[in-house]
Protein backbone atom coordinates (compact mmCIF):
# COMPACT_ATOMS: atom_id res chain seq x y z
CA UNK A 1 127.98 -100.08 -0.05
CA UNK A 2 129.73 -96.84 2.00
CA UNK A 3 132.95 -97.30 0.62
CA UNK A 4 131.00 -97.46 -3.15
CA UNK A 5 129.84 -94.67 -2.27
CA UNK A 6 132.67 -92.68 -0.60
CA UNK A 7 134.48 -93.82 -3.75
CA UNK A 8 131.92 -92.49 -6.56
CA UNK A 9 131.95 -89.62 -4.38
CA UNK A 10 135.58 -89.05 -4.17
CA UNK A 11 135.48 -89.84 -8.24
CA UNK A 12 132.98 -86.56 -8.93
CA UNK A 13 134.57 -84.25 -6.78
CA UNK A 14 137.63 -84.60 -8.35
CA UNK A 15 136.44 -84.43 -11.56
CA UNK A 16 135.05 -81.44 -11.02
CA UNK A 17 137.47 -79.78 -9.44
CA UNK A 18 139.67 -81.11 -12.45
CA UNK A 19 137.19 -79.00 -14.54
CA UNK A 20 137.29 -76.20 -12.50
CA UNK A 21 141.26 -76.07 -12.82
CA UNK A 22 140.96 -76.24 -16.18
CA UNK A 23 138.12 -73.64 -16.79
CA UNK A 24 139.97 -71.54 -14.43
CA UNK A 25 143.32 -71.83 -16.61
CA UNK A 26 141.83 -71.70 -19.67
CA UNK A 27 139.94 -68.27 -18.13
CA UNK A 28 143.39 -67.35 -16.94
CA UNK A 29 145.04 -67.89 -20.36
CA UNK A 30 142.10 -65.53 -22.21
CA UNK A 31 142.46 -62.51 -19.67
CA UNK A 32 146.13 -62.05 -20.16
CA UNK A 33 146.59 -58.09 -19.89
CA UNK A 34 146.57 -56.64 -23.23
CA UNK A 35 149.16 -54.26 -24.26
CA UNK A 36 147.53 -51.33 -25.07
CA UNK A 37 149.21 -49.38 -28.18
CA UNK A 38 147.88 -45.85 -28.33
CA UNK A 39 146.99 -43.87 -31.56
CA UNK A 40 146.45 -40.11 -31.04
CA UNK A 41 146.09 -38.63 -34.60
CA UNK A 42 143.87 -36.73 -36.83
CA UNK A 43 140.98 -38.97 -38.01
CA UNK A 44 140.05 -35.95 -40.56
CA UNK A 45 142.73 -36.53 -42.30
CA UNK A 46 143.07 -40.03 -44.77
CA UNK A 47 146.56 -40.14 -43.97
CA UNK A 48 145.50 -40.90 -40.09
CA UNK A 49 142.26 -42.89 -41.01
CA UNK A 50 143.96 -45.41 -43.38
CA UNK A 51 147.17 -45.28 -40.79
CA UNK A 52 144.52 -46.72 -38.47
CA UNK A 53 142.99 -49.14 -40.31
CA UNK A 54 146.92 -50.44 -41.39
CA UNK A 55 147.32 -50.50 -37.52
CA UNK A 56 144.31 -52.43 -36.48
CA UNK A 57 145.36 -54.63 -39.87
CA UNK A 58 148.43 -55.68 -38.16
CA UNK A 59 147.16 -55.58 -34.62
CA UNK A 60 144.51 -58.53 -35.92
CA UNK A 61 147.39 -60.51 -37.81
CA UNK A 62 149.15 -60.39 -34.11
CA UNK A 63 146.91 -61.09 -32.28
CA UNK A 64 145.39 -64.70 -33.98
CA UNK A 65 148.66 -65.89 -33.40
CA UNK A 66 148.80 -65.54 -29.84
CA UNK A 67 149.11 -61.96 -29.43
CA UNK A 68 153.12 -60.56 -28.24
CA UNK A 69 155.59 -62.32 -26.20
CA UNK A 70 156.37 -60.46 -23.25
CA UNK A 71 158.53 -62.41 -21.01
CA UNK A 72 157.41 -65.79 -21.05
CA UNK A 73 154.00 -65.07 -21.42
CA UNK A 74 151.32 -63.82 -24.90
CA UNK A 75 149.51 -60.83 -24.18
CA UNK A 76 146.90 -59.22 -26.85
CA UNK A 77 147.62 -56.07 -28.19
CA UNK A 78 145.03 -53.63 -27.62
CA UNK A 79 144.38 -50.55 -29.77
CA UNK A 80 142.91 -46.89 -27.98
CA UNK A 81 142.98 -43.95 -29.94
CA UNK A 82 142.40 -40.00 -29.84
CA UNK A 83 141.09 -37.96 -32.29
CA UNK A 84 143.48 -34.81 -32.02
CA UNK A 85 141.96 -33.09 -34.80
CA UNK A 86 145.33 -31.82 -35.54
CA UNK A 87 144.76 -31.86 -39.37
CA UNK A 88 142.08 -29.99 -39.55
CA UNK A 89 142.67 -26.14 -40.74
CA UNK A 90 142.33 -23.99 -37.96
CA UNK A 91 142.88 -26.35 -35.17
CA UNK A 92 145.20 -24.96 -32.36
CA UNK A 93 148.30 -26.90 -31.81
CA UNK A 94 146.84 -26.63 -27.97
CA UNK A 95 143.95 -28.48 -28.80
CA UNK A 96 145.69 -31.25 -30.29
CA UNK A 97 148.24 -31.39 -27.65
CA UNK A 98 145.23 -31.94 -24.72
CA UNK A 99 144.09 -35.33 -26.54
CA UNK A 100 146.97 -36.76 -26.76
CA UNK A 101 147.68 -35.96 -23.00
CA UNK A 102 144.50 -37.02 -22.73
CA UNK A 103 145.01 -39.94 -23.73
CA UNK A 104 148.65 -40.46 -22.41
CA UNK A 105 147.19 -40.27 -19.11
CA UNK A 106 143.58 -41.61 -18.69
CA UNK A 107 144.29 -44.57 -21.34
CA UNK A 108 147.71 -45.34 -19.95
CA UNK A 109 149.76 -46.55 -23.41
CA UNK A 110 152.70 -48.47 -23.11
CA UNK A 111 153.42 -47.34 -26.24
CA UNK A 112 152.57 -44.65 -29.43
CA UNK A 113 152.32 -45.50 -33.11
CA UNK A 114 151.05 -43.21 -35.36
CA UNK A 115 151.22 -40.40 -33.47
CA UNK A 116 151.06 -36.47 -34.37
CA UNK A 117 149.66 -35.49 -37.97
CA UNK A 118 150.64 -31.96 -38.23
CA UNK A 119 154.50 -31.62 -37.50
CA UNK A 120 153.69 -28.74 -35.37
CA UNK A 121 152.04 -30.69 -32.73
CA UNK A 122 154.70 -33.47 -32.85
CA UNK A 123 156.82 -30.59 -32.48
CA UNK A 124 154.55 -29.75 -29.01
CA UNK A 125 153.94 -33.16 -28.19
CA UNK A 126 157.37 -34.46 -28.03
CA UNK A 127 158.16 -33.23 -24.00
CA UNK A 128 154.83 -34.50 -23.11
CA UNK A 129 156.06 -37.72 -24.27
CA UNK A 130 159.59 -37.34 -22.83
CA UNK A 131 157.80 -36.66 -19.37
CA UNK A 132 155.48 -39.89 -19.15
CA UNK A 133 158.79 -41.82 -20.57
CA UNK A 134 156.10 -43.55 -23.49
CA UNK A 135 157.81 -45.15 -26.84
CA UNK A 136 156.34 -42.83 -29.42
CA UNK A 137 156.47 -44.92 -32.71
CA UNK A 138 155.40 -41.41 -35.00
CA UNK A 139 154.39 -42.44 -38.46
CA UNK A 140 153.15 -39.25 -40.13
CA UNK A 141 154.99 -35.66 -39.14
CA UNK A 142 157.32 -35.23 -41.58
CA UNK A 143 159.15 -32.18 -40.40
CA UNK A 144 163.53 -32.20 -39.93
CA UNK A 145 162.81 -29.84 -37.01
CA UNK A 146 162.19 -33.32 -35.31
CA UNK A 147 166.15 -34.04 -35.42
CA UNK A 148 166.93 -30.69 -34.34
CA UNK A 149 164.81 -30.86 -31.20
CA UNK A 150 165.85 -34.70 -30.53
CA UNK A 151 169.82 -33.77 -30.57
CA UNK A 152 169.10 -30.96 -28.20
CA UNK A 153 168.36 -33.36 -25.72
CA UNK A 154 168.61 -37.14 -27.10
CA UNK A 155 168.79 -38.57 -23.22
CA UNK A 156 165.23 -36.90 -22.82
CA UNK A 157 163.93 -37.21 -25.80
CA UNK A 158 164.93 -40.82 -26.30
CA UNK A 159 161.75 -42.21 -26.23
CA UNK A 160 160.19 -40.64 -29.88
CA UNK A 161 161.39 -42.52 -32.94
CA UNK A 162 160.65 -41.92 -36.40
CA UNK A 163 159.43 -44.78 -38.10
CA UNK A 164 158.74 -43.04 -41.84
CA UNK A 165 160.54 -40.67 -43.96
CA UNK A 166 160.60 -36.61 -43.35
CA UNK A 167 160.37 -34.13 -45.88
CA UNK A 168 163.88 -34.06 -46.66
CA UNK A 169 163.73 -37.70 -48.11
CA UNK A 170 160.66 -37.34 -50.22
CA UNK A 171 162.06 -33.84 -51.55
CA UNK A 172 165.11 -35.55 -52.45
CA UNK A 173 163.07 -38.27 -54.55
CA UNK A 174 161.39 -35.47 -56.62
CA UNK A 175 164.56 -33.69 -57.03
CA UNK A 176 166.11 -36.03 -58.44
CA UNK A 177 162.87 -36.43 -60.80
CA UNK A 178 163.18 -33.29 -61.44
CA UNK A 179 166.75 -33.83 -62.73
CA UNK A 180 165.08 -36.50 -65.05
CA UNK A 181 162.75 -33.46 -66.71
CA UNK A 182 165.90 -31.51 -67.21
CA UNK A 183 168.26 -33.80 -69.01
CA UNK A 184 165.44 -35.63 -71.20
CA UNK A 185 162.98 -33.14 -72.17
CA UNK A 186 165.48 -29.53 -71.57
CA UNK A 187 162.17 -28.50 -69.12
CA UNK A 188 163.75 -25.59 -66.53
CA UNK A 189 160.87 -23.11 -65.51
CA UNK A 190 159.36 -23.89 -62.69
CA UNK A 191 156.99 -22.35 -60.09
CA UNK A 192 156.50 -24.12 -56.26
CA UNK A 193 153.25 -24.01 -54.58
CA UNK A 194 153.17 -25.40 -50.97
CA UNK A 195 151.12 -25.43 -47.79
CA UNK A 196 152.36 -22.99 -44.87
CA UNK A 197 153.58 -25.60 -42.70
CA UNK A 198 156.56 -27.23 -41.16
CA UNK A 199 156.97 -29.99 -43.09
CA UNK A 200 155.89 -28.75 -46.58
CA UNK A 201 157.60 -25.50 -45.85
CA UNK A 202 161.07 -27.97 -45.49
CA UNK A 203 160.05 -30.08 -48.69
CA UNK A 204 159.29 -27.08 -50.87
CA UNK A 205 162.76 -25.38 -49.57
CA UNK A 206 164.71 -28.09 -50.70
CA UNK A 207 163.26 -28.24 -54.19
CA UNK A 208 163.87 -25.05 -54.62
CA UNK A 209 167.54 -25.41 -53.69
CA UNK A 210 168.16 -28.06 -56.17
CA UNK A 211 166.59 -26.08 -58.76
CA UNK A 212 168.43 -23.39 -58.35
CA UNK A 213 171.73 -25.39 -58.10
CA UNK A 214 170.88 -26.95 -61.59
CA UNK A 215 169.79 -24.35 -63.68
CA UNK A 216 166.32 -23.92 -63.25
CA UNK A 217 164.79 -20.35 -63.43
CA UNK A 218 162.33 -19.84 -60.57
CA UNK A 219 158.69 -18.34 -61.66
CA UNK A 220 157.50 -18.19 -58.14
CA UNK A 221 157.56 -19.61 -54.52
CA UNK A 222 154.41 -19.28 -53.55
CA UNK A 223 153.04 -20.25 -49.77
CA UNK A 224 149.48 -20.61 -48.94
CA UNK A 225 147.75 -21.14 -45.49
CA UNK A 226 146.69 -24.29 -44.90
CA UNK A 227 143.03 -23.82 -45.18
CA UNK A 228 143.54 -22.23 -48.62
CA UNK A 229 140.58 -22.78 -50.88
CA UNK A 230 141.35 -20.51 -54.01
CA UNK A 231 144.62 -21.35 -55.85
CA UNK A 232 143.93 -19.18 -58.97
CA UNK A 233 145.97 -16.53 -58.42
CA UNK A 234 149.30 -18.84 -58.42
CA UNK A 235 148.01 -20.38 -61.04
CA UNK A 236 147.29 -17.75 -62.98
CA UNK A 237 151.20 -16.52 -62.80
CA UNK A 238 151.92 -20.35 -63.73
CA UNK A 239 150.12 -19.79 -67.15
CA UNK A 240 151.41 -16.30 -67.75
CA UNK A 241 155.15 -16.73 -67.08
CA UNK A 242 154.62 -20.11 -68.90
CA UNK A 243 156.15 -22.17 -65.92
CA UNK A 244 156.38 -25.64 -67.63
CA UNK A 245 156.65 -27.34 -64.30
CA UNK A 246 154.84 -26.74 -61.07
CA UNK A 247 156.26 -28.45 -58.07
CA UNK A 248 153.41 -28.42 -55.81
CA UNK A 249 153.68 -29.97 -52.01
CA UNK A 250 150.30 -30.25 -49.63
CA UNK A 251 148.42 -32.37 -47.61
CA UNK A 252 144.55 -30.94 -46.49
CA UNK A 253 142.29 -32.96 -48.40
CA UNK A 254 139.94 -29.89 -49.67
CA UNK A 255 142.79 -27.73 -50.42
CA UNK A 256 144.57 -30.45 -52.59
CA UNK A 257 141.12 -31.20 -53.95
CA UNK A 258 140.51 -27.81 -54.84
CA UNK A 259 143.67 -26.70 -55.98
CA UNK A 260 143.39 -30.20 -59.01
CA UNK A 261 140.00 -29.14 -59.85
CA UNK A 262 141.30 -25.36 -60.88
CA UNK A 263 144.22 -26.48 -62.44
CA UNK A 264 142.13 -28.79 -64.64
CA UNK A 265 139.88 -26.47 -65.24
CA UNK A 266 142.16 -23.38 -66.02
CA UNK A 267 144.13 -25.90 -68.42
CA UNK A 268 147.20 -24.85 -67.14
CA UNK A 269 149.92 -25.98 -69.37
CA UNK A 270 152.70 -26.93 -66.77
CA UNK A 271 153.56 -30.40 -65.89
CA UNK A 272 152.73 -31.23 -62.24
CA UNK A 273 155.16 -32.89 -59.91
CA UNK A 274 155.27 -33.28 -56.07
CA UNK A 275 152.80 -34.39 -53.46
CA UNK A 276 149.10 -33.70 -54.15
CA UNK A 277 147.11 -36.42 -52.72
CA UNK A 278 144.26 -36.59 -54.66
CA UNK A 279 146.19 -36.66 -58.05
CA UNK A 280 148.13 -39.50 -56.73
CA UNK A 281 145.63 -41.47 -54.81
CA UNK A 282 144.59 -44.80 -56.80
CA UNK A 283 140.89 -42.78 -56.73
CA UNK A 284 142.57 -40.20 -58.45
CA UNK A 285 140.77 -40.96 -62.30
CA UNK A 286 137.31 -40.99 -60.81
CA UNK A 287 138.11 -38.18 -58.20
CA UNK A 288 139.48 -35.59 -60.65
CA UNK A 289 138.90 -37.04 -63.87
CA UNK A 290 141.22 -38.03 -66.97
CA UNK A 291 143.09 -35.17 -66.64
CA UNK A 292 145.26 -36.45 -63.92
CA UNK A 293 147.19 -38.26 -66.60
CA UNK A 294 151.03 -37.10 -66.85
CA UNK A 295 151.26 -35.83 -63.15
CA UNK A 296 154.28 -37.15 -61.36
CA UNK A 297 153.64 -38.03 -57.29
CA UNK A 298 156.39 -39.22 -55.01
CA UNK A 299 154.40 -42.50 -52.79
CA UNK A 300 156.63 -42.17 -49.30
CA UNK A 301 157.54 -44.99 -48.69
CA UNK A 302 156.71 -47.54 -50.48
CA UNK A 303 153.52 -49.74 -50.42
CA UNK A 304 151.87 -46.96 -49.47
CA UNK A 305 149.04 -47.60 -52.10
CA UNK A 306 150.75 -48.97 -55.02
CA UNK A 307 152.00 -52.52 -55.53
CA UNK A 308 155.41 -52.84 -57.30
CA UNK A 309 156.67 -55.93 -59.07
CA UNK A 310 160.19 -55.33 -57.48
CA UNK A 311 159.06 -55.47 -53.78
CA UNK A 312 156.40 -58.34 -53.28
CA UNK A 313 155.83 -57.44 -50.02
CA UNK A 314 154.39 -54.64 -50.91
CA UNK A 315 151.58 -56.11 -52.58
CA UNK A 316 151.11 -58.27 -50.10
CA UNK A 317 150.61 -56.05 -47.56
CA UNK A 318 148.14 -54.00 -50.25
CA UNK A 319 145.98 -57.05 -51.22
CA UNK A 320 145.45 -57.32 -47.64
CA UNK A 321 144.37 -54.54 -46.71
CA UNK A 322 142.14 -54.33 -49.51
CA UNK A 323 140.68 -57.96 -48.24
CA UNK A 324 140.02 -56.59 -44.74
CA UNK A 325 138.53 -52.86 -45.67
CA UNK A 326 137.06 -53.87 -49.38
CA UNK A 327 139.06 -50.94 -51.10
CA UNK A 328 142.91 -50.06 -51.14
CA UNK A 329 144.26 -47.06 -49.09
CA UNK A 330 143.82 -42.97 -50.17
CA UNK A 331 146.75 -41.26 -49.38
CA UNK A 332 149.81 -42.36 -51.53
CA UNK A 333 151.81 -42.08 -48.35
CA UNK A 334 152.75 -43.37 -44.95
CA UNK A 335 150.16 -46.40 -44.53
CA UNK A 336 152.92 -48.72 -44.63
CA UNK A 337 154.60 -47.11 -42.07
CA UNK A 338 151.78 -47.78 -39.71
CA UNK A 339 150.95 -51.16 -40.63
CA UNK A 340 155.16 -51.96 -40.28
CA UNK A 341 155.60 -49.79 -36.90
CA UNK A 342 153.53 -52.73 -34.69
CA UNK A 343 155.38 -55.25 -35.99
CA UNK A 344 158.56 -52.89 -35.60
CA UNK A 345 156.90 -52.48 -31.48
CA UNK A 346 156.53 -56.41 -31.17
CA UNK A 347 160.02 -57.49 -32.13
CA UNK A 348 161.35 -54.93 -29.49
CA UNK A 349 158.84 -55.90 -26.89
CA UNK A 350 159.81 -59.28 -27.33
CA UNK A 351 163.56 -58.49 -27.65
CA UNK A 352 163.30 -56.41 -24.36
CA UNK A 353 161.37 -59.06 -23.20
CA UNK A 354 159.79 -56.70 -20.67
CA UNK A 355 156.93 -53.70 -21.28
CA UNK A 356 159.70 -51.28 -19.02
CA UNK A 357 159.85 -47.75 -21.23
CA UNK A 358 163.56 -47.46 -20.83
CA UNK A 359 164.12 -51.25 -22.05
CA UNK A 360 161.80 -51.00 -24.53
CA UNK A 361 163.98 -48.07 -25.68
CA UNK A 362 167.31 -49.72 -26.04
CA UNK A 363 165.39 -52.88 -28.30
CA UNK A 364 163.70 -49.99 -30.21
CA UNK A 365 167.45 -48.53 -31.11
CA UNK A 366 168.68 -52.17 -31.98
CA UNK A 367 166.03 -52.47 -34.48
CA UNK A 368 166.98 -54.30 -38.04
CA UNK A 369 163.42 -55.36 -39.72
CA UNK A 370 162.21 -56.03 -43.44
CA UNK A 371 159.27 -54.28 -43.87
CA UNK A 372 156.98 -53.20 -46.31
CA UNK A 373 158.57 -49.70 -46.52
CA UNK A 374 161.82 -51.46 -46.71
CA UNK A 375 164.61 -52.57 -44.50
CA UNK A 376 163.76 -50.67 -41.07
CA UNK A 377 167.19 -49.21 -39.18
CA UNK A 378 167.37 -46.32 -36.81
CA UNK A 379 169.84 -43.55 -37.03
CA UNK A 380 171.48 -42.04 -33.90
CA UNK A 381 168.48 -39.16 -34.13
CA UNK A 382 166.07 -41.93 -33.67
CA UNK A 383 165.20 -41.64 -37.57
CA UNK A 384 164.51 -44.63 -39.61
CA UNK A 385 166.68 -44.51 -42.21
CA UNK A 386 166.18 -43.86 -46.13
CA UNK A 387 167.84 -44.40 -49.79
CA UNK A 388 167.13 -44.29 -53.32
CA UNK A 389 168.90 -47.73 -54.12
CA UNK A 390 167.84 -50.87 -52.14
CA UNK A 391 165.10 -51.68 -50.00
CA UNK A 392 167.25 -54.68 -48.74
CA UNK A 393 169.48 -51.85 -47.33
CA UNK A 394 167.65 -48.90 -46.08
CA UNK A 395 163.75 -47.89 -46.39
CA UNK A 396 162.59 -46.96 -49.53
CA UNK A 397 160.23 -44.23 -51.68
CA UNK A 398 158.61 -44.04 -54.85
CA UNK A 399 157.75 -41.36 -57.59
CA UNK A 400 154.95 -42.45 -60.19
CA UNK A 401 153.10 -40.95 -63.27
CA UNK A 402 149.87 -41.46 -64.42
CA UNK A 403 150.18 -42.83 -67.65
CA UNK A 404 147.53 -44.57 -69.99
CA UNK A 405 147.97 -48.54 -71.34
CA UNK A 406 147.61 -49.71 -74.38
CA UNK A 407 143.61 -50.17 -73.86
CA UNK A 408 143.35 -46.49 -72.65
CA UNK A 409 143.06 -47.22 -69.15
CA UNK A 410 144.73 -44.88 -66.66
CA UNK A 411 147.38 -46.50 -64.63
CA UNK A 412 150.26 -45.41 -61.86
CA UNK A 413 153.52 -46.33 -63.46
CA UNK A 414 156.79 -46.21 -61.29
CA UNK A 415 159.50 -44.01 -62.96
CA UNK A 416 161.96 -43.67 -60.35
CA UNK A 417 164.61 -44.23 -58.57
CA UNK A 418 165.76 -46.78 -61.70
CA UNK A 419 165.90 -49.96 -59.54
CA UNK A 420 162.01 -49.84 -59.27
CA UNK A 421 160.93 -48.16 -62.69
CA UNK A 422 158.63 -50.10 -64.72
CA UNK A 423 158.71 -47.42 -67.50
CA UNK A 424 159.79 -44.18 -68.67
CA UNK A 425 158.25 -40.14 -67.73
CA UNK A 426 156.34 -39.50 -70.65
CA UNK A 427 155.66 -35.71 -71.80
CA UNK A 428 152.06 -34.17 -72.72
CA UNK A 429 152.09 -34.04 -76.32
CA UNK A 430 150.90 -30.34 -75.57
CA UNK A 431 154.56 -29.78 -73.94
CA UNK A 432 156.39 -31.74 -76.90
């Protein structure tokens, strides 16, 4: 009767200690350290709210399969962000600099997406990064000074990559559109209206370069803080010199907003072309009304909001986000970026098979992955790299009009580069 019971004995205990192992290593598996993935941008701005959502998009896609193989082990990603409130009009580069340090050193990132909205606190930011050695995967400041600074230093400045285009590259795109106006419809007066800042500064600069390379006669360059709110005096010169084309390049919300409601309502009869989110946002019809039809946006890069029947992945990556969040993005730029720089992080994590800065660094310059902006390479300047003819070779942009369909309805059609057109520019029959 002892040695029944001794052995029933014997029996529970190790059972339970059985199920104590295994509670203990199942516990074990489910508080692997995350890797945390910080986010210090402007949430003002839609370009750094929809970045976010794109990031926690791809984060949650990572994650339900296991999370990121570092070593030989699957950690989570985790997501912390600061609100730098760098794209807000009157913000001091200063300001935005202390959250991200902020959150460089309380939050403890092993690595950056996103990063900087206004190229002047990239600009700022990038020794802070250099000094706490973090991968800085930017996804939004646009500005070529970013090369500049990098090559005076690239052993220091190593760990900031670029993972989107600059201002250069989407310049280039309308450009080239702008060629299009030229040779089809003989347009070649043009004023430029841009925002006072780095990156629009270099985008409007290069327009105007082209321009005046190709025969265009210039009927103003005309800068305007970034907080601007009244647009009618360049406007106004617009309509009197009877610019027919008026390249316009900025990025505030309320300034952009503004500047489509006067143009609308001073019926200003110049063909827009450039970057003026609102006018190219899918929201656009309902935002500004019917009047949006015929402007011209370059979308940088692709699948930033628009799905094209060339590049599936594109609407894949659209539909779902629009599953997840119930609506598509706003800004007709850079949300692709975001969503394809964590899955451009994992692949080096996992090829570097280690969460060390420096090795991280050296998978991070290796890096050779299809996106949804296109076929993701780094150039020695830590740039990702950008054409106008393949997305299977390089990353890639898009410029769109607004055009209406055969039932009337207001829709985004691509019109260049030619390998991704869907249609022709059409011209206002007030222009013709």
């Amino acid at each position: 009767m002892v040695r029944k019971v001794t052995i029933i004995c014997l029996a529970v205990s190790l059972t339970l200690g059985l199920m104590l192992f295994s509670s203990s290593g199942v516990q074990k598996a489910h508080a692997a350290e995350p890797v945390v993935i910080g986010v210090p941008t402007s949430l003002y701005t839609p370009f750094g709210s929809y970045g976010l959502k794109a990031v926690n998009l791809a984060v949650e896609e990572i994650n339900a399969k296991g999370g990121v193989k570092v070593g030989n082990e699957k950690r989570p990603f985790k997501v912390v962000v600061a609100d730098t409130r760098g794209g807000e009009p009157g913000t001091p580069v200063h300001d935005a600099l202390m959250a991200y340090e902020k959150l460089i050193t309380e939050q403890k990132p092993h690595a950056i997406v996103i990063g900087a909205f206004r190229s002047e606190v990239l600009i700022a930011a990038m020794d802070l990064v250099a000094k706490n050695r973090v991968p800085h995967l930017g996804t939004i400041a646009q500005t070529p000074q970013f090369q500049a600074q990098f090559r005076k230093d690239p052993a220091k400045y190593k760990y900031l990559f670029r993972v989107t285009t600059d201002a250069l590259v989407d310049a280039t795109y309308i450009a080239h559109t702008l060629d299009l106006l030229k040779n089809d419809f003989k347009l070649d007066r043009i004023l430029y209206i841009y925002q006072d800042t780095l990156w629009a500064k270099a985008f409007a600069g290069l327009m105007q370069k082209h321009c005046a390379q190709n025969g265009w006669t210039e009927i103003g360059f005309e800068p305007y803080a970034d907080g601007a709110s009244d647009f009618s005096p360049a406007l106004t010169k617009a309509k009197e010199n009877k610019a027919q084309v008026i390249g316009m390049v900025w990025d505030v919300p309320l300034g952009a907003g503004v500047f489509a409601k006067q143009y609308v309502a001073m019926k200003v009869p110049a063909l827009l072309i450039g970057f003026i989110p609102p006018m190219g946002s899918p929201f656009a019809p309902k935002a500004v009304g019917p009047e949006v039809e015929y402007s011209i946006t370059v979308e940088f890069p692709v699948g930033a909001t628009l799905a094209l029947a060339k590049l599936p992945k594109t609407g894949e990556f659209l539909n779902k986000f629009k599953k997840k969040y119930g609506e598509l993005p706003e800004p007709p730029a850079v949300n692709s970026s975001a969503y394809d720089s964590v899955f451009v992080l994992a692949a080096a994590i996992e090829k570097a098979g280690s969460l060390d800065p420096d090795k991280l660094v050296a998978a991070l310059e290796q890096t050779d992955y299809a996106g949804v902006s296109g076929r993701i390479k780094f150039n020695q300047d830590h740039v990702m790299i950008f054409g106008e003819k393949s997305a299977d070779e390089t990353g890639v942009c898009v410029v769109f009009q607004w055009q209406k369909g055969k039932d009337g309805v207001l829709k985004r059609v691509p019109v260049y580069p030619e390998f991704l057109a869907e249609g022709k520019i059409l011209l206002p029959p007030w222009m013709k």
